[in-house]
Protein backbone atom coordinates (compact mmCIF):
# COMPACT_ATOMS: atom_id res chain seq x y z
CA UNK A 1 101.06 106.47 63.65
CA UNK A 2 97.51 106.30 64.55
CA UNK A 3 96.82 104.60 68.05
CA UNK A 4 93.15 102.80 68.52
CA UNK A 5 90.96 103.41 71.35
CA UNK A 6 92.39 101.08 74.89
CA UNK A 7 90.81 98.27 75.77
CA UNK A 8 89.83 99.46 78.83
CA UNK A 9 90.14 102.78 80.72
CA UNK A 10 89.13 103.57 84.69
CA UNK A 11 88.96 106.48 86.44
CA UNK A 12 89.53 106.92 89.91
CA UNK A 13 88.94 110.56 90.67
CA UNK A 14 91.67 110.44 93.56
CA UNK A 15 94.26 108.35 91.97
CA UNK A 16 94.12 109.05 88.17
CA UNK A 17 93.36 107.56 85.48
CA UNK A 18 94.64 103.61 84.61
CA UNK A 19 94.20 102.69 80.96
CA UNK A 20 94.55 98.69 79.65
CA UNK A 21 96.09 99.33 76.18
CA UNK A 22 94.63 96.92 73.10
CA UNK A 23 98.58 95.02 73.12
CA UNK A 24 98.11 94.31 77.21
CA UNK A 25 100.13 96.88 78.25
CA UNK A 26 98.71 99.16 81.36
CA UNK A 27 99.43 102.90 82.01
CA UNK A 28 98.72 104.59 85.39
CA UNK A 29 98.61 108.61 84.93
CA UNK A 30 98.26 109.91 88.69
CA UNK A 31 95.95 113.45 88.83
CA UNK A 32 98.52 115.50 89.36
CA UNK A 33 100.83 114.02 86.80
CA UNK A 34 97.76 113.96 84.14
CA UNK A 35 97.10 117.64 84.91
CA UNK A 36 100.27 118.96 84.42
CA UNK A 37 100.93 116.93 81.47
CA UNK A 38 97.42 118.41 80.17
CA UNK A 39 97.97 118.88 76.19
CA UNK A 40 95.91 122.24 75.99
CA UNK A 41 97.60 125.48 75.18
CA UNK A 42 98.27 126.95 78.31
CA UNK A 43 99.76 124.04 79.99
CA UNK A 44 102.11 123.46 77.09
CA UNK A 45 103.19 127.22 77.42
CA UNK A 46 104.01 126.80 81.10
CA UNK A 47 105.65 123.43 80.53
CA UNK A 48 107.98 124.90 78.28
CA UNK A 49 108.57 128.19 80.35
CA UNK A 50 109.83 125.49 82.99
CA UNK A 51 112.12 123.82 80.68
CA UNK A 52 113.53 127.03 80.08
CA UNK A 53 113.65 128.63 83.21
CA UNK A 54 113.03 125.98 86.51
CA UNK A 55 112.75 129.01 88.95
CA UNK A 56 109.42 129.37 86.85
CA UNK A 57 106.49 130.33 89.20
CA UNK A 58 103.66 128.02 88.76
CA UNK A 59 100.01 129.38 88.91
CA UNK A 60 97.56 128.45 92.34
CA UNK A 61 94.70 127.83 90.00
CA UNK A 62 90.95 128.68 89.45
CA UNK A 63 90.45 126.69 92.92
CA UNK A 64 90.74 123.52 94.73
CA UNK A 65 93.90 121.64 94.23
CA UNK A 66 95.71 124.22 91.75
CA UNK A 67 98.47 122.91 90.15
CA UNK A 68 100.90 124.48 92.62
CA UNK A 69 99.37 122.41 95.15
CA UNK A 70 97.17 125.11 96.80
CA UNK A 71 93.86 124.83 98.36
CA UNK A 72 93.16 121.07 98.80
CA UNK A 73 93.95 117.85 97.12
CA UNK A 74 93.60 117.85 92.89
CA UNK A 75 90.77 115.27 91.86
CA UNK A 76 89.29 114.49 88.61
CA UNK A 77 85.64 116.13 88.30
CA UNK A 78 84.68 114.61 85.00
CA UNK A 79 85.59 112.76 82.23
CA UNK A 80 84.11 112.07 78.76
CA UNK A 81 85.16 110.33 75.56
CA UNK A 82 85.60 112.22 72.01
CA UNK A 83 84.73 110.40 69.28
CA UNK A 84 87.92 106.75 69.17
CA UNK A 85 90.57 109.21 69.45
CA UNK A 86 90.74 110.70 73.07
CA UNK A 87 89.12 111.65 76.88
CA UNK A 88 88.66 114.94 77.97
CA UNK A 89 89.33 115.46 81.68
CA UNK A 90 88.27 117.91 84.00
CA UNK A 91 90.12 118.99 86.97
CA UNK A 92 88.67 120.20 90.88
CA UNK A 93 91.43 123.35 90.29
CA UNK A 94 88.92 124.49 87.64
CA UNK A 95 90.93 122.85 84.52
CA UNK A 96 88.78 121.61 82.03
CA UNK A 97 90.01 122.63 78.33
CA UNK A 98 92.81 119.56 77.94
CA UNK A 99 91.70 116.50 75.24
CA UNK A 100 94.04 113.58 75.98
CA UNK A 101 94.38 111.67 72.47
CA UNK A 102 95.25 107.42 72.77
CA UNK A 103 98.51 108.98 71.25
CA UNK A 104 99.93 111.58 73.33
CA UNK A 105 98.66 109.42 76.64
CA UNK A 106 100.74 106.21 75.36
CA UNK A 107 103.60 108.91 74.32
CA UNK A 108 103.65 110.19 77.92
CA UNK A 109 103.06 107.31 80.00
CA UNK A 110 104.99 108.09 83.40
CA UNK A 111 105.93 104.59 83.82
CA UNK A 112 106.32 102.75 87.39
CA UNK A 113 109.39 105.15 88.22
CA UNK A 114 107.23 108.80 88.16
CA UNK A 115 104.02 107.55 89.55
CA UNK A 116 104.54 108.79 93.05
């Protein structure tokens, strides 16, 4: 199914991103959540190394805010639109090669109960 654009998105480079769906509904993606949930190759790799084996070691990073928590708190750097169909994000731990379709974000919306 294809998903149109949200209605509204904003960016807090702290917090995360919130996006305002086109039917009402609102999704919060928190930095950390939205990195690790990142759609490029690498992180899908690693995510399913995890599923497979939880005593998986995670990498530090490039630099600040790695995604093992290492070197200072994760922020979003930058943030740009492709074309109806997605935002690229890029990350203060040097992560920059993830393109976030309207799909995949609604698909994995963390919900109220996996915010924090």
């Amino acid at each position: 199914m294809a998903m149109g654009a949200p209605a509204a998105l904003d960016i807090k480079k702290d917090r995360g991103l919130t996006v305002t769906w086109a039917d009402g509904a609102v999704s919060h993606y928190p930095v950390a959540y939205l990195r690790r949930m990142s759609p490029s190759a690498d992180m899908k790799s690693l995510r399913d190394e995890m599923a497979k084996n939880p005593l998986t070691v995670l990498p530090s990073g490039g630099g600040a805010g790695g995604v093992g928590g290492m070197g200072g708190p994760l922020t979003i750097l930058d943030a740009q639109l492709r074309g109806n169909y997605a935002i690229w994000v890029s990350f203060s731990d040097g992560h920059s090669t993830g393109i976030y379709s309207w799909e995949y974000l609604r698909r994995i919306d963390p919900g109220p109960e996996k915010e924090k």
